[in-house]
N, C-alpha and C. Protein backbone atom coordinates (compact mmCIF):
# COMPACT_ATOMS: atom_id res chain seq x y z
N UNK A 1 23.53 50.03 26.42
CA UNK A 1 23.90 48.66 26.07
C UNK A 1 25.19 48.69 25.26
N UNK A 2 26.25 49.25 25.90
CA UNK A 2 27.43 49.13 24.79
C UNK A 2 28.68 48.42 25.36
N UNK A 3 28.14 47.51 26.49
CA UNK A 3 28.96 46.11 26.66
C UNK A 3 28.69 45.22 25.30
N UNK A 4 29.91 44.76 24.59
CA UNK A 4 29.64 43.48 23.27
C UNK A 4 29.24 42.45 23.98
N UNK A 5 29.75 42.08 25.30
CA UNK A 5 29.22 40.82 25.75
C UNK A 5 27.39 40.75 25.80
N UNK A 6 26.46 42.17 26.03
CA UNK A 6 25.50 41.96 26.80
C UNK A 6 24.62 41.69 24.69
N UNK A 7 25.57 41.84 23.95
CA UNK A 7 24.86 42.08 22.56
C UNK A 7 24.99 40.84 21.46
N UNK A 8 26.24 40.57 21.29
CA UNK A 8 26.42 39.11 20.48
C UNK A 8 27.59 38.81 20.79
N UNK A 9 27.08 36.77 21.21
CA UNK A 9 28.22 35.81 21.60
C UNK A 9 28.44 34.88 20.79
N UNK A 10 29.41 34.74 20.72
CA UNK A 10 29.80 32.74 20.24
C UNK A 10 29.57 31.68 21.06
N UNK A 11 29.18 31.12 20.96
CA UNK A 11 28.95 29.49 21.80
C UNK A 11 28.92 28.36 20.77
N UNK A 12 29.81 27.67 21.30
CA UNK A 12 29.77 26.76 19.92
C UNK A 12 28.50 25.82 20.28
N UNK A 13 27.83 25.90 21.25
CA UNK A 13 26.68 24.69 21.35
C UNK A 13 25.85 25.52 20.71
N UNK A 14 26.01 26.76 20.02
CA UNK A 14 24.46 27.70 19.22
C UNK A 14 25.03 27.78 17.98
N UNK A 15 24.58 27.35 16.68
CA UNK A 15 24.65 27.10 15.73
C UNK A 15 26.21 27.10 15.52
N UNK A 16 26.92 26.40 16.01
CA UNK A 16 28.34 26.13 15.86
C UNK A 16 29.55 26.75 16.05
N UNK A 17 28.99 28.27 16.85
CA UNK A 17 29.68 28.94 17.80
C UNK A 17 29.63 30.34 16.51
N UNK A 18 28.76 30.37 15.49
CA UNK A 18 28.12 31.31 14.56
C UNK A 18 27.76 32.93 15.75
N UNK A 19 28.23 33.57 15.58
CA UNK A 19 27.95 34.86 16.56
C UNK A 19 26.21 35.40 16.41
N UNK A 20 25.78 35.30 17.49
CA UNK A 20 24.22 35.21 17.74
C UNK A 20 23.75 36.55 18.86
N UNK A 21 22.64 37.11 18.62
CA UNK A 21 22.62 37.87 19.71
C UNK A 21 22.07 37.40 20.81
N UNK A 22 22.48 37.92 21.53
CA UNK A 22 22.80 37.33 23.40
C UNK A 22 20.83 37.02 23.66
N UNK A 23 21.07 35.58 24.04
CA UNK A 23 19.37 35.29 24.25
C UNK A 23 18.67 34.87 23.19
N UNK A 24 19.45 34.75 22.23
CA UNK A 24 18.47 33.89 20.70
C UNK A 24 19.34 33.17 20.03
N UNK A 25 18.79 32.77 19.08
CA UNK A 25 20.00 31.86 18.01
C UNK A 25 19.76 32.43 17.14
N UNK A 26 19.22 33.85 16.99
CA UNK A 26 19.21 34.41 15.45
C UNK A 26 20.95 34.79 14.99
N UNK A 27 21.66 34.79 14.22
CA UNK A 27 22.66 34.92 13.63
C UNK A 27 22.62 36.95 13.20
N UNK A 28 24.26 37.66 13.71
CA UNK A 28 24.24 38.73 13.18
C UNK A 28 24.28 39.06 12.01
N UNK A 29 24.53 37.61 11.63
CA UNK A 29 25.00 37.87 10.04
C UNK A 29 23.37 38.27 9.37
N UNK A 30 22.04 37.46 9.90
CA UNK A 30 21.16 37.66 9.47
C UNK A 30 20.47 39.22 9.22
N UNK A 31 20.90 39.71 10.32
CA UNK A 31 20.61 41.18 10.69
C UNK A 31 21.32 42.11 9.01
N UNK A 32 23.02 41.60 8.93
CA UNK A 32 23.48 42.23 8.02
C UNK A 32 22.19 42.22 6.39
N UNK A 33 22.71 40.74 6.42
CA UNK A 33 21.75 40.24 5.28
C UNK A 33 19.93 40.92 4.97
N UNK A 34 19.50 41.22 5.80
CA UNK A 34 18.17 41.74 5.69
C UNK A 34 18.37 43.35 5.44
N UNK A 35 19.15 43.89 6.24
CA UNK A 35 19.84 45.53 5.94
C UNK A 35 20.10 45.27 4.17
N UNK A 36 21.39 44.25 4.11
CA UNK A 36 21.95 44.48 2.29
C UNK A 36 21.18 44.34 1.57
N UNK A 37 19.88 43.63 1.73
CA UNK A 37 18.74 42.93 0.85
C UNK A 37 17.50 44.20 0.93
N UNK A 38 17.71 45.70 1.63
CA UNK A 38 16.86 46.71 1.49
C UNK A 38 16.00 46.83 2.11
N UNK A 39 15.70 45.88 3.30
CA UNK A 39 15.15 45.40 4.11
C UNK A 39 15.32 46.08 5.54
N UNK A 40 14.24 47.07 6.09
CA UNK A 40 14.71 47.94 6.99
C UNK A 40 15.03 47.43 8.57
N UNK A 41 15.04 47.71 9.23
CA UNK A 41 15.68 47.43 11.12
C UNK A 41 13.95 46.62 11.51
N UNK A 42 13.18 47.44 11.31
CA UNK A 42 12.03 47.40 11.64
C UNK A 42 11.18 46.02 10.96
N UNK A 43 11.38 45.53 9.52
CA UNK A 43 10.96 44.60 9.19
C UNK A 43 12.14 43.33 9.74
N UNK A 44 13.07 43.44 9.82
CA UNK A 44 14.04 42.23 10.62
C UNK A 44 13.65 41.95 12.13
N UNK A 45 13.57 43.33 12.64
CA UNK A 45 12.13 42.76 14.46
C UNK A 45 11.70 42.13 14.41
N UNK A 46 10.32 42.99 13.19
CA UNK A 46 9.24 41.79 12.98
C UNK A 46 9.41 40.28 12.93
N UNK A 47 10.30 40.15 11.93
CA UNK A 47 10.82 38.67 11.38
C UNK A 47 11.10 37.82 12.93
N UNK A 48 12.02 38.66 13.33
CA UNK A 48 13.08 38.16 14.91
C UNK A 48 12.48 38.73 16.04
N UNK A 49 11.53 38.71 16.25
CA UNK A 49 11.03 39.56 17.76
C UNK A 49 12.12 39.26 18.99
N UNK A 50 12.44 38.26 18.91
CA UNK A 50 13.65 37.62 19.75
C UNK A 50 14.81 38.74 20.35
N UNK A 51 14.97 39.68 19.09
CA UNK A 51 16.30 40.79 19.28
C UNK A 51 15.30 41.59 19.81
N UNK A 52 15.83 42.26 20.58
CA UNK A 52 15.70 43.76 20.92
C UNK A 52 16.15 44.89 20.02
N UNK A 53 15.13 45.78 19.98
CA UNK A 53 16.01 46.98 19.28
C UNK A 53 17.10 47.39 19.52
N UNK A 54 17.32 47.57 20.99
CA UNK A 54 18.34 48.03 21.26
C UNK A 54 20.04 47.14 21.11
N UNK A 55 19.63 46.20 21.11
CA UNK A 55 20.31 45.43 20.30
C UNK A 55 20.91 45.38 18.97
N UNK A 56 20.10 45.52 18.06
CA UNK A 56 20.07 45.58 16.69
C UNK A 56 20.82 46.84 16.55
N UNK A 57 20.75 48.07 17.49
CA UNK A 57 21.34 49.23 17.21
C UNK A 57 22.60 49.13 17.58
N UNK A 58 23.14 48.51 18.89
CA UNK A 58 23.97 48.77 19.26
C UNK A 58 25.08 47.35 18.12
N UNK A 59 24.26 46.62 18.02
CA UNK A 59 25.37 45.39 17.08
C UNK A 59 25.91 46.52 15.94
N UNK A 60 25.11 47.33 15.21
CA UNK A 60 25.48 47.72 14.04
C UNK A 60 26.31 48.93 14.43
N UNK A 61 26.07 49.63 16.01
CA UNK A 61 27.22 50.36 16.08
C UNK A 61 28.68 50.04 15.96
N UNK A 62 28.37 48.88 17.05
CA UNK A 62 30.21 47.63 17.50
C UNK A 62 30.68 47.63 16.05
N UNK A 63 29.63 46.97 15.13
CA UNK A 63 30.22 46.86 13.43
C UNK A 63 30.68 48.82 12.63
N UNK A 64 29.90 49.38 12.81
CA UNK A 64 30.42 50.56 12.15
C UNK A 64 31.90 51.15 12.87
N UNK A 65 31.83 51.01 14.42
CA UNK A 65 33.32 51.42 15.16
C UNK A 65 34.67 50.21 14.61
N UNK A 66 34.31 49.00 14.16
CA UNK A 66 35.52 47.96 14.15
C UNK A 66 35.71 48.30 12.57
N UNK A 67 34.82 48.88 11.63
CA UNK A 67 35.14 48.73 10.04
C UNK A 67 35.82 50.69 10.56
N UNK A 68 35.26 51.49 10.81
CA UNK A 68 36.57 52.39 11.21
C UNK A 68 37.75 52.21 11.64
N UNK A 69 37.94 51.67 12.45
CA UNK A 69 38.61 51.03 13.24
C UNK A 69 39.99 50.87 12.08
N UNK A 70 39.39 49.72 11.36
CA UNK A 70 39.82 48.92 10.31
C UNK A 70 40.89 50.00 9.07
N UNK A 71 39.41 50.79 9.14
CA UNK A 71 40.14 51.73 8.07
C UNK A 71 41.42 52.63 8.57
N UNK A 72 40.61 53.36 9.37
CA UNK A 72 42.04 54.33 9.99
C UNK A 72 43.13 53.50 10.37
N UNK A 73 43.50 52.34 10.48
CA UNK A 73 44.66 51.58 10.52
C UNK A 73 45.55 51.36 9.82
């Protein structure tokens, strides 16, 4: 799964074009927020059954390659 399209989109008709993973209106930002708050992969599922794991893994890869990305620039 390491197409971004098949993982999180914008649409502005889903919470105001807020980046969501593909097939829910849960927000990535939420994903971040439950990680910063100590809160493991596994209790954010629970919460969101909606995401896929494989999802959840591959969003936080796209994010760890673009903040490299970022840096080495």
């Amino acid at each position: 799964m390491s197409d971004p399209t098949t993982i999180v989109h914008r649409d502005p008709d889903i919470l105001g074009g807020t980046p969501v993973f593909v097939g829910t209106r849960v927000p990535f930002q939420t994903l971040i927020d439950y990680l910063a708050g100590g809160d493991s992969l596994d209790e954010f599922l629970q919460q969101f059954p909606s995401v896929k794991r494989e999802q959840a893994q591959a969003a936080l890869g796209l994010a760890r390659e673009a903040l490299e990305a970022l840096v080495a620039a």
